[in-house]
Protein backbone atom coordinates (compact mmCIF):
# COMPACT_ATOMS: atom_id res chain seq x y z
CA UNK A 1 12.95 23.80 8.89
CA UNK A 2 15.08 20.63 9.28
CA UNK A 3 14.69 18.36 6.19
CA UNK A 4 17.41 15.54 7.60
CA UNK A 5 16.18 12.67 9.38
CA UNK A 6 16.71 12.45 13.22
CA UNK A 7 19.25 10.43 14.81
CA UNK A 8 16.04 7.55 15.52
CA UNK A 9 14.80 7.93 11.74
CA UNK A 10 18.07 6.97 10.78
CA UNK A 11 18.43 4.07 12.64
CA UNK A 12 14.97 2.62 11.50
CA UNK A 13 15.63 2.84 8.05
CA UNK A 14 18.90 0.93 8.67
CA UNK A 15 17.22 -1.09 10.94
CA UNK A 16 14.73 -2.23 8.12
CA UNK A 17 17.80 -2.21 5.38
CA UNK A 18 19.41 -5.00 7.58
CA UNK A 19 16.40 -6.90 7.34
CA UNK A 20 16.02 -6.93 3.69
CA UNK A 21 19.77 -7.17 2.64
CA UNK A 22 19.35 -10.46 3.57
CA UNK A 23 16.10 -10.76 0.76
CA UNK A 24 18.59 -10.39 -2.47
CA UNK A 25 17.60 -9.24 -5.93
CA UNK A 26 17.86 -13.24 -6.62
CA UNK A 27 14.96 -13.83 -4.38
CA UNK A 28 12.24 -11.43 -6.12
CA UNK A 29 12.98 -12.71 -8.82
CA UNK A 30 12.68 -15.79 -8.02
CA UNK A 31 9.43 -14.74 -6.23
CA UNK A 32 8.49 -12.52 -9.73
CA UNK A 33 8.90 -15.96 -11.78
CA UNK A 34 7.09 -18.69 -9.65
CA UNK A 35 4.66 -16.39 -7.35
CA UNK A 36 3.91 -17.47 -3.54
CA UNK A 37 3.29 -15.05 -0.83
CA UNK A 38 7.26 -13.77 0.28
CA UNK A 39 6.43 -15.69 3.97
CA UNK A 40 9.74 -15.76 5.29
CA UNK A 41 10.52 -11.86 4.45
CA UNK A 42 7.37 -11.28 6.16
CA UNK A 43 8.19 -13.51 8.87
CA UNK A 44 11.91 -11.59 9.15
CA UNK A 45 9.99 -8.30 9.70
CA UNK A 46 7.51 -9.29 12.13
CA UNK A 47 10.36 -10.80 14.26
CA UNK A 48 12.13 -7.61 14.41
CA UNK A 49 9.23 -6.07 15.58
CA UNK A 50 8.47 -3.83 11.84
CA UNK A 51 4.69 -4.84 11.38
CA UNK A 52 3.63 -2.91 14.47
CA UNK A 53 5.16 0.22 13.73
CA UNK A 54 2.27 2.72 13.90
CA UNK A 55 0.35 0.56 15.86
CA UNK A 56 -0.27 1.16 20.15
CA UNK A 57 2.80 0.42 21.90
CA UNK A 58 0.58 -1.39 24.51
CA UNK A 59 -0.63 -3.53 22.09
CA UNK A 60 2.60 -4.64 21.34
CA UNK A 61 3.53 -1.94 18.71
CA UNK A 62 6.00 0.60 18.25
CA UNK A 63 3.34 3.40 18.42
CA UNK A 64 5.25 5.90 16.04
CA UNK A 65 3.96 8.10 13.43
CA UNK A 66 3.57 8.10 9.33
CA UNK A 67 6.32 9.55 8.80
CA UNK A 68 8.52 6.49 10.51
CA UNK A 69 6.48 4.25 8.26
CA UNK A 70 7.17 5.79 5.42
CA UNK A 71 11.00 5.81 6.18
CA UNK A 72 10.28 2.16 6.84
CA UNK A 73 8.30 1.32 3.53
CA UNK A 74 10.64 3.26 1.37
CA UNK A 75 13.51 1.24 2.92
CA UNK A 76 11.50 -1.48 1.74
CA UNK A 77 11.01 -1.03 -1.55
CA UNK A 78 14.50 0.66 -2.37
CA UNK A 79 15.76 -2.21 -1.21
CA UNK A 80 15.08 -3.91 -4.57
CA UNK A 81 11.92 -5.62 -3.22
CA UNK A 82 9.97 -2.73 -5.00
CA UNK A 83 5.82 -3.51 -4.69
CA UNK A 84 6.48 -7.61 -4.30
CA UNK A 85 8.21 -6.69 -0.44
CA UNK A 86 5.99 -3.15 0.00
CA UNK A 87 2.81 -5.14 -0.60
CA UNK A 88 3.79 -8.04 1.74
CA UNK A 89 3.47 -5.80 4.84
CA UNK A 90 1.56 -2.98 3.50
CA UNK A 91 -1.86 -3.46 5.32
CA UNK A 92 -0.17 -4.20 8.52
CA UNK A 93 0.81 -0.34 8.28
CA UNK A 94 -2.13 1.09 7.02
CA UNK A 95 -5.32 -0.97 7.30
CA UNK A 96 -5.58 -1.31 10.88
CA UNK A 97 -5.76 2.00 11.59
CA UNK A 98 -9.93 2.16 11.84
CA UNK A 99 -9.46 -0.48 14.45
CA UNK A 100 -6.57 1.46 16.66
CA UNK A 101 -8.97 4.10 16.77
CA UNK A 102 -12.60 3.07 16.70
CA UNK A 103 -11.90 -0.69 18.52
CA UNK A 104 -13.13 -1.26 21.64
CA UNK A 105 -10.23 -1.90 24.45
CA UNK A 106 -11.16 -5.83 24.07
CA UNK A 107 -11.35 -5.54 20.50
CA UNK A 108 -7.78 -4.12 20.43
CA UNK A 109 -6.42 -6.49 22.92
CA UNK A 110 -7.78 -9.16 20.80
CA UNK A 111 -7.01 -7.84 17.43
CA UNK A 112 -3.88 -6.01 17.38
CA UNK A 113 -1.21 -8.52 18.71
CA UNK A 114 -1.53 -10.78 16.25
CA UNK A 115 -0.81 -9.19 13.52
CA UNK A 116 1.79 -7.21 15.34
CA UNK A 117 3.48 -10.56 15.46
CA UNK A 118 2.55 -11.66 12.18
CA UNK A 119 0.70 -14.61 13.12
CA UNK A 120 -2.03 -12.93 11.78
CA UNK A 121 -2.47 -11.84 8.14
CA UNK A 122 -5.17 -9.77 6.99
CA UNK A 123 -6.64 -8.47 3.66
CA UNK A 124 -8.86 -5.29 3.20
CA UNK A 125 -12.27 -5.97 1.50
CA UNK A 126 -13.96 -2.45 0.27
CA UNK A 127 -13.80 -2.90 -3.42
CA UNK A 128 -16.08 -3.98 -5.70
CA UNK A 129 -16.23 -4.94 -9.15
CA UNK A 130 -19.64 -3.03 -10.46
CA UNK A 131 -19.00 0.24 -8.45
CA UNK A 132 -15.31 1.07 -8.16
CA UNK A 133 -14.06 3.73 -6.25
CA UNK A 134 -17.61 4.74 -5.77
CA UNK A 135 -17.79 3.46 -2.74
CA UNK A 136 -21.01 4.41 -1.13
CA UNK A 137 -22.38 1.92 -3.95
CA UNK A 138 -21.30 -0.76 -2.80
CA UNK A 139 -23.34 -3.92 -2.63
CA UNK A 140 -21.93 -6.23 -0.21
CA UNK A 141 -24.82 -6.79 2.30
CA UNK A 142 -24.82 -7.40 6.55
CA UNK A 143 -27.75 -8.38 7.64
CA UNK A 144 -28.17 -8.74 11.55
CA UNK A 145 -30.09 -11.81 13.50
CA UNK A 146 -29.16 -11.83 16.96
CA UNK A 147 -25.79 -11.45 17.48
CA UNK A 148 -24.14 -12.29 14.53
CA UNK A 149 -24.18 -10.63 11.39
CA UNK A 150 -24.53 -12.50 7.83
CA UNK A 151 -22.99 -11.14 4.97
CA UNK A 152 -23.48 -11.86 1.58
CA UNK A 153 -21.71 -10.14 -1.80
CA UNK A 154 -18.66 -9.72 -3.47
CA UNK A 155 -14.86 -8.04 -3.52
CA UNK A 156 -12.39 -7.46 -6.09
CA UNK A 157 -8.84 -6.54 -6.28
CA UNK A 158 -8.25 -8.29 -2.79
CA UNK A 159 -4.64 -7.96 -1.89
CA UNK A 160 -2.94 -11.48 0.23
CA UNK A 161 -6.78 -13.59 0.40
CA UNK A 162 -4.88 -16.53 -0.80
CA UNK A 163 -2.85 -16.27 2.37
CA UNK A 164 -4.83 -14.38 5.06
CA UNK A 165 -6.54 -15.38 8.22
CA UNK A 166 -8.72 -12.10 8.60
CA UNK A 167 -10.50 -9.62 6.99
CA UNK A 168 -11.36 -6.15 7.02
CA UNK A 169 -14.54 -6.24 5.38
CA UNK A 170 -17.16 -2.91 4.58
CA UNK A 171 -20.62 -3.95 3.77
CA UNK A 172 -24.09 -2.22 3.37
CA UNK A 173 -26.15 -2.24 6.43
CA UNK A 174 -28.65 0.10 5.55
CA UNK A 175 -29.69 0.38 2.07
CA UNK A 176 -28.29 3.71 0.36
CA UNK A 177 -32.07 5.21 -0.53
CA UNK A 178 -32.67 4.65 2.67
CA UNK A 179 -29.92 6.56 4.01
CA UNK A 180 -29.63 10.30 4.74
CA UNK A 181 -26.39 10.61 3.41
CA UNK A 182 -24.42 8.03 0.77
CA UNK A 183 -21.75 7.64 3.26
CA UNK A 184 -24.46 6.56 5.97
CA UNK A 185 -25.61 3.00 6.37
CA UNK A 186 -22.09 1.33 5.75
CA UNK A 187 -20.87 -0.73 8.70
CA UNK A 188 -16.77 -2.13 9.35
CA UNK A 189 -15.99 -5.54 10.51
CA UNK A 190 -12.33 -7.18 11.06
CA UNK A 191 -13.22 -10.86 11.68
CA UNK A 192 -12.34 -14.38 10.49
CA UNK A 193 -11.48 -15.08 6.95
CA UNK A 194 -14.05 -18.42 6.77
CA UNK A 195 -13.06 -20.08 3.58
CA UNK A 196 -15.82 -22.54 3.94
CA UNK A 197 -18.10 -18.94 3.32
CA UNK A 198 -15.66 -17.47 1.31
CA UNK A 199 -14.18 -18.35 -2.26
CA UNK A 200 -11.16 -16.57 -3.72
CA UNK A 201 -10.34 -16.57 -7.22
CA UNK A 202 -6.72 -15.13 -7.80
CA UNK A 203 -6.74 -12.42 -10.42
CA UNK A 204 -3.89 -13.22 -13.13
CA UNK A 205 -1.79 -9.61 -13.61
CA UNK A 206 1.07 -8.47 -15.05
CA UNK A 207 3.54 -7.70 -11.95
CA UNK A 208 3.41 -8.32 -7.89
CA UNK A 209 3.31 -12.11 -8.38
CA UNK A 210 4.10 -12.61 -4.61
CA UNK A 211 1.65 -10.65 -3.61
CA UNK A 212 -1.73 -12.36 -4.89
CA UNK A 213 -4.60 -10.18 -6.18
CA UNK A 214 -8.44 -11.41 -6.04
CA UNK A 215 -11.77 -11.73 -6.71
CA UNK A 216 -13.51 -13.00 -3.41
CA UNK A 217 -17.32 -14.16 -3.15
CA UNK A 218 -19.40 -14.18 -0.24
CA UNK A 219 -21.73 -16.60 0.57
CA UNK A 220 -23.32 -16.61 4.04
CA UNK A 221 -20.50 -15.55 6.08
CA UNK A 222 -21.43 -15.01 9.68
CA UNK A 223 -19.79 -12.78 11.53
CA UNK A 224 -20.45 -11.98 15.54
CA UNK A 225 -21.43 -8.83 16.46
CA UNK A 226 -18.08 -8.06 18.83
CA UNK A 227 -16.49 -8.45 15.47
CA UNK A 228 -17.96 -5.29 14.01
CA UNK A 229 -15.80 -1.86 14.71
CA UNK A 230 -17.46 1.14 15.65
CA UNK A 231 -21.16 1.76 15.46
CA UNK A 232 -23.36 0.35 12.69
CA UNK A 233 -23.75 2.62 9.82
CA UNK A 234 -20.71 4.40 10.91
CA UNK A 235 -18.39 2.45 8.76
CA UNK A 236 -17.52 4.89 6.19
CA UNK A 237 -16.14 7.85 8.61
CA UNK A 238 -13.98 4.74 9.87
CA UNK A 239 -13.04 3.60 7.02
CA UNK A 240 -11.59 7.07 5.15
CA UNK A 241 -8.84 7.19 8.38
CA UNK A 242 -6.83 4.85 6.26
CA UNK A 243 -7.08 6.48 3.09
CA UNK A 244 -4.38 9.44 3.42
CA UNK A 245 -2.20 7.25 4.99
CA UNK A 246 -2.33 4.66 2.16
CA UNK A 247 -1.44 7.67 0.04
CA UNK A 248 1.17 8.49 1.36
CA UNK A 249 2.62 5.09 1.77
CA UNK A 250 1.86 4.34 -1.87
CA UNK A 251 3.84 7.79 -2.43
CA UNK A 252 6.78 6.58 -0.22
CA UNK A 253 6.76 3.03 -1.74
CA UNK A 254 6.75 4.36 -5.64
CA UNK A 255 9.84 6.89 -4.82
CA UNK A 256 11.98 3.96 -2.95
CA UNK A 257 11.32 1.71 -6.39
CA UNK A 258 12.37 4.47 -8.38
CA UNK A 259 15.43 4.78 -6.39
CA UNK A 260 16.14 1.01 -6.74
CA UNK A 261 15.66 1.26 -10.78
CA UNK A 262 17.87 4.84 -10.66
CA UNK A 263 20.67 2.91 -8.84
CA UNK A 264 20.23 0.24 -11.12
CA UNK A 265 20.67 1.97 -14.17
CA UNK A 266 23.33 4.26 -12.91
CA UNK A 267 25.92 1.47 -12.14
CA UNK A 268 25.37 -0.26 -15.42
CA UNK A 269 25.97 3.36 -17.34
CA UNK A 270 29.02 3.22 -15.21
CA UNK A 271 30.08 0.04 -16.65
CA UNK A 272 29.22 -0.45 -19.76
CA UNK A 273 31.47 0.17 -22.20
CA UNK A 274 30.36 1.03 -26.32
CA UNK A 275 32.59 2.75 -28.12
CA UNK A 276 35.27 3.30 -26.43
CA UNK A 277 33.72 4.93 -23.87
CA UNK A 278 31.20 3.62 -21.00
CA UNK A 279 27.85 4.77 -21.65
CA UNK A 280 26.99 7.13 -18.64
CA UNK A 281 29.84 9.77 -20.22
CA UNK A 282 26.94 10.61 -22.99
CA UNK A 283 24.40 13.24 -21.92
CA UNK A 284 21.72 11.19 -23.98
CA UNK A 285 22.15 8.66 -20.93
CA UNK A 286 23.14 10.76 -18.32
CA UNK A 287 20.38 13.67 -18.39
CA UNK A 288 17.34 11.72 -18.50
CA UNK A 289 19.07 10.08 -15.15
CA UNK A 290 19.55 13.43 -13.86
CA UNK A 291 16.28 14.27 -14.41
CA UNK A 292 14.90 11.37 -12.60
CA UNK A 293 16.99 12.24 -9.56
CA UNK A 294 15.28 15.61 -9.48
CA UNK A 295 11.47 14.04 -9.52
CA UNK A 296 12.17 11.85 -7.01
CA UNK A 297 13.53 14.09 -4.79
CA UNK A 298 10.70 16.39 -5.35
CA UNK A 299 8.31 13.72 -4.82
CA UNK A 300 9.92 12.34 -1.83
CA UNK A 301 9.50 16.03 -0.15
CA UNK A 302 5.70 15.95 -0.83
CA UNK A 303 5.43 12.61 0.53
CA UNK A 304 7.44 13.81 4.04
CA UNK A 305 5.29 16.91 3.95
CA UNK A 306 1.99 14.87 3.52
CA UNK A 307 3.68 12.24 6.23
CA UNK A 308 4.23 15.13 9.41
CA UNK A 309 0.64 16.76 8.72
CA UNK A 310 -0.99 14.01 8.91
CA UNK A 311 1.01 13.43 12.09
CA UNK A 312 0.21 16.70 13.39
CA UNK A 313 -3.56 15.99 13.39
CA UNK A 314 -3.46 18.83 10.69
CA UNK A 315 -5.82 18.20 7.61
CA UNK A 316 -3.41 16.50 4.76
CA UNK A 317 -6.08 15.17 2.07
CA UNK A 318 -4.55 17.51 -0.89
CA UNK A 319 -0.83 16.78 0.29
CA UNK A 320 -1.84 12.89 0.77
CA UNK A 321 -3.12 12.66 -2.63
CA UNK A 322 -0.45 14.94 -4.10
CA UNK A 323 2.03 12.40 -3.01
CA UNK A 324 0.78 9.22 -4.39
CA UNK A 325 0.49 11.08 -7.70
CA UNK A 326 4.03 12.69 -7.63
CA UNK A 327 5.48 9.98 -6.34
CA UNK A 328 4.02 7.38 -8.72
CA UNK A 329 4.87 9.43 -11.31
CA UNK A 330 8.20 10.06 -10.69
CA UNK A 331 8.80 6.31 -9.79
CA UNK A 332 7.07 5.14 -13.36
CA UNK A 333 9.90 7.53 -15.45
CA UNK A 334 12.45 6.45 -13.45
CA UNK A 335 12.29 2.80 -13.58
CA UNK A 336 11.33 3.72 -17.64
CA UNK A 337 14.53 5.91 -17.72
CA UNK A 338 16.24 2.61 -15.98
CA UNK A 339 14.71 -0.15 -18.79
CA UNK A 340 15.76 2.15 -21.75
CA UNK A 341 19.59 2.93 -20.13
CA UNK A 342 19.94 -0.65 -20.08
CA UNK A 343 19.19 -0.87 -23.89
CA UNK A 344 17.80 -4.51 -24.99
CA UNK A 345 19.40 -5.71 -21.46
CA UNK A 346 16.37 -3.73 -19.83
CA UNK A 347 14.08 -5.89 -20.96
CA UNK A 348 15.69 -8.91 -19.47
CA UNK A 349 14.70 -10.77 -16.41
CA UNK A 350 18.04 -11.03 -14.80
CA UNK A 351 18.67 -7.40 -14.72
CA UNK A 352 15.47 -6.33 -12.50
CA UNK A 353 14.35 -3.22 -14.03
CA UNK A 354 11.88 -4.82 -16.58
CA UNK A 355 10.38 -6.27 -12.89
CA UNK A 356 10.66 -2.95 -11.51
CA UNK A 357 8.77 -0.91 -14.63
CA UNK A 358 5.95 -3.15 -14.44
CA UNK A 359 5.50 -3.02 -10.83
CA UNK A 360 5.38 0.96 -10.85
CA UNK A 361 2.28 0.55 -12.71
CA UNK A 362 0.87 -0.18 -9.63
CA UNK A 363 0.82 3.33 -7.42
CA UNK A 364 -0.32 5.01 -11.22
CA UNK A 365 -3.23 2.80 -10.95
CA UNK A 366 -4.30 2.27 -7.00
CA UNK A 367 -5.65 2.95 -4.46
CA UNK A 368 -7.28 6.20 -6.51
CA UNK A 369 -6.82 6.63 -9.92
CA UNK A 370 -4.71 9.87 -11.44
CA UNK A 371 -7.79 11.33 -12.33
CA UNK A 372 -9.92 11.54 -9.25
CA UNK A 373 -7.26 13.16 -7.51
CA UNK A 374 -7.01 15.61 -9.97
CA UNK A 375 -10.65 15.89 -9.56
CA UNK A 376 -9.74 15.87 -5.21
CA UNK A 377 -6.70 18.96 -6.08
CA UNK A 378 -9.32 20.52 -8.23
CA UNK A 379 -12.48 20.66 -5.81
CA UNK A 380 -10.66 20.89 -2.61
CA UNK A 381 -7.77 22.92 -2.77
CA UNK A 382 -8.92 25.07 -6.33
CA UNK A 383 -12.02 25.83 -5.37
CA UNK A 384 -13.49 24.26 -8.66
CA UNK A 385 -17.27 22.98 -9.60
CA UNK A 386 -17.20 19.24 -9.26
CA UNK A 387 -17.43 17.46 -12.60
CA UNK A 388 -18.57 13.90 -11.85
């Protein structure tokens, strides 16, 4: 078992550190102070061909696996661009998965390309504020006349609406008491972002100001028929495709930002000088460092692990899971561990961490919460009564 990175691995994640080294800590935090989607970063990636990545190469993408994502997405955020430059590109990765495999040949012709070259940006609508991750309750209705489809309901915690062109949008074809099955009856569509049907309200939150957050409101959107993926009802099962790999992305994302804040910290212990002596030659700095080190190394092996199963076809939900909650965790105490090592310096602006510690509350908190995939480990893999 080989745990270095091929010769190609390597030269992706360099590839993709070329790319940001020219995106400096100045400009997140310059995008952390005033907000606005990071355009030209994503602009810098989709020229060098990065938003296609797992995507068909005849199609225009690079047509390589998780596991190359993640190398690429880690790159990203260690980079210093933590969750601001992760969540600028994320659903380009991810999100488009249910159409790579369920489209239609016109539909991926059509669909695909332009987001490969980032002319196209989309968000990803399943959310919803009186359900939650519940999602066989959602509300959001299509109702079909001929060949369109209108839709009618709202989304919340909308990543990039402010910004995007297109939408990948689950709604409630059938209602659920009708159904045989809560996961029947939900139906996929990646169409037009209308904005004279749609009204987005930007969500005020504590980190990711590049990266907007939203509450969006349907009203009457009509959609075309050729626009819906995969069969109606079938949504769901198309849907859940992109939920381990979002895992294990999130995973990958939270270890590279934990890196960044490790680094961080690390050369300031080096330097800093109290006493006599710099800082990083006392154990109370340098062991909770160490430690650090060790959980994101761990967690970075659980997110590689989760990364070639799922590559392998093999089934990966405990793994994916695993790895957004070990790497989350591990990237939360190390960008703490960075804030405190920088004493009342941490919690200024110009030093990055305090940016990076509030970011990492991100992966802790989405796409699943910490506890339902201790409820997932606990069900699945323990072989435990379900409690909710």
């Amino acid at each position: 078992m080989d745990f270095r990175l091929t010769d190609a691995q390597q030269q992706i994640r360099e590839g993709v550190e070329r790319v940001c080294s020219r995106f400096p800590d100045s400009y997140w935090l310059e995008r952390d102070r005033e907000g606005g989607f990071p355009t030209d970063f994503h602009a810098a990636l989709a020229a060098d061909g990065w938003l296609g990545i797992c995507l068909p190469v005849e199609h225009g993408g690079s047509g390589l696996g998780l596991t190359e994502a993640a190398i690429m997405m880690q790159a990203i955020a260690r980079s210093g661009a933590g969750f601001s430059g992760a969540s600028a590109v994320h659903m380009n990765i991810f999100g488009l998965t249910p159409v790579a495999r369920y489209g239609t040949p016109e539909q991926k012709a059509r669909m695909l390309p332009p987001v490969i070259a980032g002319r196209d940006r989309a968000c990803f609508a399943v959310t919803e504020p009186s359900v939650g991750l519940d999602t066989t309750r959602i509300a959001t209705r299509a109702q079909r006349s001929g060949d369109h489809y209108r839709i009618d309901g709202q989304k919340v915690w909308i990543s990039t609406a402010q910004v995007a062109n297109r939408i990948l949008l689950l709604a409630r074809t059938t209602p659920r008491e009708q159904c045989r099955r809560p996961t029947d009856g939900l139906t996929l569509f990646y169409t037009a972002f209308d904005r004279s049907r749609i009204e987005v309200r930007e969500i005020d939150k504590m980190g990711r100001k590049a990266v907007d957050s939203n509450q969006v409101f349907i009203d009457g959107l009509q959609v075309p028929v050729e626009d819906r993926i995969g069969d109606e009802g079938e949504g769901f099962r198309a849907i859940i495709d992109g939920f381990n790999p979002e895992r294990i992305l999130m995973g990958a994302e939270a270890v590279g930002l934990g890196r960044a804040a490790l680094a961080k910290a690390s050369d300031y212990a080096r330097e800093r000088v109290v006493f006599d002596r710099p800082i990083g030659q006392n154990q109370g700095v340098q062991h909770p460092l160490a430690r650090c080190w060790m959980e994101l190394e761990a967690a970075d092996l659980l997110v590689f692990k989760a990364a070639s199963l799922y590559d392998a076809g093999a089934s990966c939900g405990a793994e994916a899971n695993a790895a957004k909650f070990m790497g989350a965790e591990a990237g939360w105490r190390a960008c703490e561990a960075a804030v405190l090592a920088h004493g009342g310096m941490g919690y200024a602006r110009e030093y990055h961490v305090e940016r990076y510690l509030r970011e990492a509350m991100i992966p802790r908190i989405a796409p699943v919460s910490r506890e339902l995939v201790f409820c997932y480990i606990a069900e699945r893999v323990l072989g435990l009564p379900r409690s909710y």
